[in-house]
C-alpha atoms as a PDB file:
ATOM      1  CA  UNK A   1      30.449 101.358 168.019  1.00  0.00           C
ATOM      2  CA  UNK A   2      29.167 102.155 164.507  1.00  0.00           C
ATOM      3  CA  UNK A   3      32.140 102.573 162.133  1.00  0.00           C
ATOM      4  CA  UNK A   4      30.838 105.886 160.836  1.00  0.00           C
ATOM      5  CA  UNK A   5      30.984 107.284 164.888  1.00  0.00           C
ATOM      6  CA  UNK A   6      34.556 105.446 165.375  1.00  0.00           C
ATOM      7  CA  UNK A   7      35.580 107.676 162.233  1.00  0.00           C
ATOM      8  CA  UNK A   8      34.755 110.738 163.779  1.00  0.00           C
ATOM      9  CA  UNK A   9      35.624 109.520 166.921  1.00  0.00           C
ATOM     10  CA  UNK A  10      39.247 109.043 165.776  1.00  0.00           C
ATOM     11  CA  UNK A  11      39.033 112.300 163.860  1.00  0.00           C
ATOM     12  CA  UNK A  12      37.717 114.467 166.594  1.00  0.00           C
ATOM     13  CA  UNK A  13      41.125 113.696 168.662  1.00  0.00           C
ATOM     14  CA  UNK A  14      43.176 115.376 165.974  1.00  0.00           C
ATOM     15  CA  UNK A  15      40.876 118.516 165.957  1.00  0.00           C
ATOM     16  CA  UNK A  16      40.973 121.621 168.247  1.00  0.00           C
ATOM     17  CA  UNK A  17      37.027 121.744 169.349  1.00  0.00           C
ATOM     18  CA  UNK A  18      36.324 117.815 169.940  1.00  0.00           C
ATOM     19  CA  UNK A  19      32.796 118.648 171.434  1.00  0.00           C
ATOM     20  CA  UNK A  20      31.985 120.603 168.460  1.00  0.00           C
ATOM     21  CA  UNK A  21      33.022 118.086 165.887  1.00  0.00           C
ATOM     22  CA  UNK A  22      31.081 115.372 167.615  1.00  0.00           C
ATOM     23  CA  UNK A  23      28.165 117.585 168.314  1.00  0.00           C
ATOM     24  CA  UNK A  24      28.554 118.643 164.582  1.00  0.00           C
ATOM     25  CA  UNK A  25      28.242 114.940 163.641  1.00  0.00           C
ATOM     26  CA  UNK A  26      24.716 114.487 165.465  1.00  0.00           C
ATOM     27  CA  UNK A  27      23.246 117.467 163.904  1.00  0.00           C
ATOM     28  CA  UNK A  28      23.985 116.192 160.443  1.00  0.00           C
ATOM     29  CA  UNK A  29      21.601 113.298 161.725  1.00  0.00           C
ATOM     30  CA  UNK A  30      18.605 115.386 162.662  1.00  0.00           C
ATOM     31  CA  UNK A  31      19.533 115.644 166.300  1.00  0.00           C
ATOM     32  CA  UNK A  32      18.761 119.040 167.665  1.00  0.00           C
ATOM     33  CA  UNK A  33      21.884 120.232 170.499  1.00  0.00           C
ATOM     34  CA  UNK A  34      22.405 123.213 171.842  1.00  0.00           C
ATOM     35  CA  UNK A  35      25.610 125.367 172.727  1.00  0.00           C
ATOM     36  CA  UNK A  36      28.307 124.036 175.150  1.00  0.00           C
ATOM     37  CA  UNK A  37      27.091 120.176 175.118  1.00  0.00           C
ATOM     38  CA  UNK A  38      29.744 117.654 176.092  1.00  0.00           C
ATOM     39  CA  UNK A  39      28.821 114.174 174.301  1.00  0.00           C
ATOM     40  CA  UNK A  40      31.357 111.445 175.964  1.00  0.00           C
ATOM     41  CA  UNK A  41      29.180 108.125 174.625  1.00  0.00           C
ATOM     42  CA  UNK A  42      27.964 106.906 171.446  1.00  0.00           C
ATOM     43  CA  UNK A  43      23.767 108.370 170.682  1.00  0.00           C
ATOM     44  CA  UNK A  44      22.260 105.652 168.347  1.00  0.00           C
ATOM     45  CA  UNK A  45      18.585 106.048 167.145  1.00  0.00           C
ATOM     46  CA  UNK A  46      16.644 105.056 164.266  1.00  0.00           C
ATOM     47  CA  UNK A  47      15.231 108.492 164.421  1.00  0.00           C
ATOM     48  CA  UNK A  48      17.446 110.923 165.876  1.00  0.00           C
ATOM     49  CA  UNK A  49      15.664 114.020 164.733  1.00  0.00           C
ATOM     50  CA  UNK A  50      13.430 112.852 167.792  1.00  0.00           C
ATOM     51  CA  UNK A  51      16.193 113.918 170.179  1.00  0.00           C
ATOM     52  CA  UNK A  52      16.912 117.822 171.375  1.00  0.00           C
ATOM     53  CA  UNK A  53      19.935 118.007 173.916  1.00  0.00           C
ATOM     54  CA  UNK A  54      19.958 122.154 175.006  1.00  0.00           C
ATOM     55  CA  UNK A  55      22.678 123.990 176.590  1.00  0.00           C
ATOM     56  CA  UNK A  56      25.387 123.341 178.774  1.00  0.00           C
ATOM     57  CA  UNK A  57      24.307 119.619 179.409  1.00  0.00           C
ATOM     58  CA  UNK A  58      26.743 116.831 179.991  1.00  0.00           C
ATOM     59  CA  UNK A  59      26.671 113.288 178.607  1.00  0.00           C
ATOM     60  CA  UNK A  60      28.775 110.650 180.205  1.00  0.00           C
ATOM     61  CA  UNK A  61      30.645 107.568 179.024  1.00  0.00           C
ATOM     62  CA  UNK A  62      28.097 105.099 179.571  1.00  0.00           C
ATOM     63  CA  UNK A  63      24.656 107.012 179.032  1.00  0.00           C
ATOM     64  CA  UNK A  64      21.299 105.543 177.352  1.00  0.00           C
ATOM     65  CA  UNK A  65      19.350 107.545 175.523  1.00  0.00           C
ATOM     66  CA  UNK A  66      15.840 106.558 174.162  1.00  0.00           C
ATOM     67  CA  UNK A  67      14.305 107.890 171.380  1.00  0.00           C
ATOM     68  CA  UNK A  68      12.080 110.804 171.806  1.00  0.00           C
ATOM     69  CA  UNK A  69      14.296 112.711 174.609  1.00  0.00           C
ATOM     70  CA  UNK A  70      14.124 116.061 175.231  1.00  0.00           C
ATOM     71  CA  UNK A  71      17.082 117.163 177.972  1.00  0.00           C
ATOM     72  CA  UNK A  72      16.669 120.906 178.989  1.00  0.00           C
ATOM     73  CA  UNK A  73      19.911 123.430 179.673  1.00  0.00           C
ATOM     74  CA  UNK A  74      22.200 122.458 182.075  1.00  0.00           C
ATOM     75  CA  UNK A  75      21.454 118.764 182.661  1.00  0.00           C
ATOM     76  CA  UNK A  76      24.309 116.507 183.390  1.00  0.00           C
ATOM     77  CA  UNK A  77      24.119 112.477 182.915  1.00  0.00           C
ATOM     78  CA  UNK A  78      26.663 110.510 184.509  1.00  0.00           C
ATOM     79  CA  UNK A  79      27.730 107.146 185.487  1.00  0.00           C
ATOM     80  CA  UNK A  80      27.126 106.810 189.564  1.00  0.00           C
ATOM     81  CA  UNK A  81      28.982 103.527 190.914  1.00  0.00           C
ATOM     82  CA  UNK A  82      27.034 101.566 192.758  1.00  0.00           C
END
Protein backbone atom coordinates (compact mmCIF):
# COMPACT_ATOMS: atom_id res chain seq x y z
CA UNK A 1 0.00 0.00 0.00
CA UNK A 2 1.34 3.36 -1.23
CA UNK A 3 1.59 5.79 1.72
CA UNK A 4 -0.29 8.49 -0.13
CA UNK A 5 -3.53 5.70 -0.48
CA UNK A 6 -2.93 4.55 3.36
CA UNK A 7 -3.43 8.44 4.08
CA UNK A 8 -6.63 8.60 2.59
CA UNK A 9 -7.34 5.32 3.52
CA UNK A 10 -7.08 6.27 7.22
CA UNK A 11 -8.82 9.54 6.47
CA UNK A 12 -11.76 8.19 4.61
CA UNK A 13 -12.82 6.20 7.99
CA UNK A 14 -13.29 9.48 9.81
CA UNK A 15 -15.47 10.94 6.94
CA UNK A 16 -19.26 10.52 6.31
CA UNK A 17 -19.14 9.42 2.36
CA UNK A 18 -15.99 6.90 2.42
CA UNK A 19 -16.75 5.84 -1.28
CA UNK A 20 -16.74 9.34 -2.30
CA UNK A 21 -13.54 10.36 -0.66
CA UNK A 22 -11.73 7.40 -2.12
CA UNK A 23 -13.38 7.75 -5.44
CA UNK A 24 -12.48 11.52 -5.07
CA UNK A 25 -8.82 10.46 -4.60
CA UNK A 26 -8.66 8.47 -8.06
CA UNK A 27 -10.10 11.23 -10.00
CA UNK A 28 -7.44 13.62 -8.85
CA UNK A 29 -5.18 10.94 -10.68
CA UNK A 30 -6.82 11.01 -14.07
CA UNK A 31 -9.04 8.05 -13.41
CA UNK A 32 -12.44 8.53 -14.90
CA UNK A 33 -15.47 6.85 -12.23
CA UNK A 34 -18.76 7.21 -12.37
CA UNK A 35 -21.65 7.69 -9.70
CA UNK A 36 -22.27 5.08 -6.93
CA UNK A 37 -18.76 3.11 -7.36
CA UNK A 38 -17.64 1.15 -4.32
CA UNK A 39 -13.63 0.90 -4.44
CA UNK A 40 -12.66 -1.76 -1.51
CA UNK A 41 -8.77 -2.39 -2.92
CA UNK A 42 -5.91 -0.32 -3.70
CA UNK A 43 -5.94 0.85 -8.06
CA UNK A 44 -2.18 1.42 -8.88
CA UNK A 45 -1.19 2.46 -12.49
CA UNK A 46 1.47 4.34 -14.05
CA UNK A 47 -1.23 5.85 -16.11
CA UNK A 48 -4.44 5.93 -14.50
CA UNK A 49 -6.13 8.38 -16.79
CA UNK A 50 -6.24 5.03 -18.91
CA UNK A 51 -8.87 3.65 -16.54
CA UNK A 52 -12.91 4.61 -16.67
CA UNK A 53 -14.93 2.67 -13.88
CA UNK A 54 -18.97 3.81 -14.73
CA UNK A 55 -21.85 3.51 -12.51
CA UNK A 56 -22.93 1.44 -9.84
CA UNK A 57 -19.90 -1.03 -10.20
CA UNK A 58 -18.32 -2.79 -7.30
CA UNK A 59 -14.62 -3.38 -6.60
CA UNK A 60 -13.61 -5.96 -4.10
CA UNK A 61 -10.79 -6.39 -1.61
CA UNK A 62 -8.48 -8.23 -3.64
CA UNK A 63 -9.15 -7.00 -7.36
CA UNK A 64 -6.41 -6.46 -10.27
CA UNK A 65 -6.80 -3.99 -12.48
CA UNK A 66 -4.60 -3.50 -15.65
CA UNK A 67 -4.03 -0.51 -17.27
CA UNK A 68 -6.26 0.46 -20.04
CA UNK A 69 -9.71 -0.89 -18.39
CA UNK A 70 -12.81 0.25 -19.25
CA UNK A 71 -15.69 -1.41 -16.72
CA UNK A 72 -19.27 -0.44 -17.91
CA UNK A 73 -22.38 0.41 -15.27
CA UNK A 74 -23.21 -2.02 -12.96
CA UNK A 75 -20.25 -4.42 -13.00
CA UNK A 76 -19.27 -6.02 -9.79
CA UNK A 77 -15.60 -7.64 -9.16
CA UNK A 78 -15.23 -9.87 -6.37
CA UNK A 79 -13.10 -12.34 -4.71
CA UNK A 80 -14.74 -16.06 -5.45
CA UNK A 81 -13.01 -18.77 -3.06
CA UNK A 82 -11.90 -21.45 -4.68
Amino acid sequence: MSLSFGLVYIRSIFSKNRNEYINNYYRRQGMVIGEDVHIFCELMSREPYLIKIGDNTFIGAGSILMYGLQLENGVSLELVPL
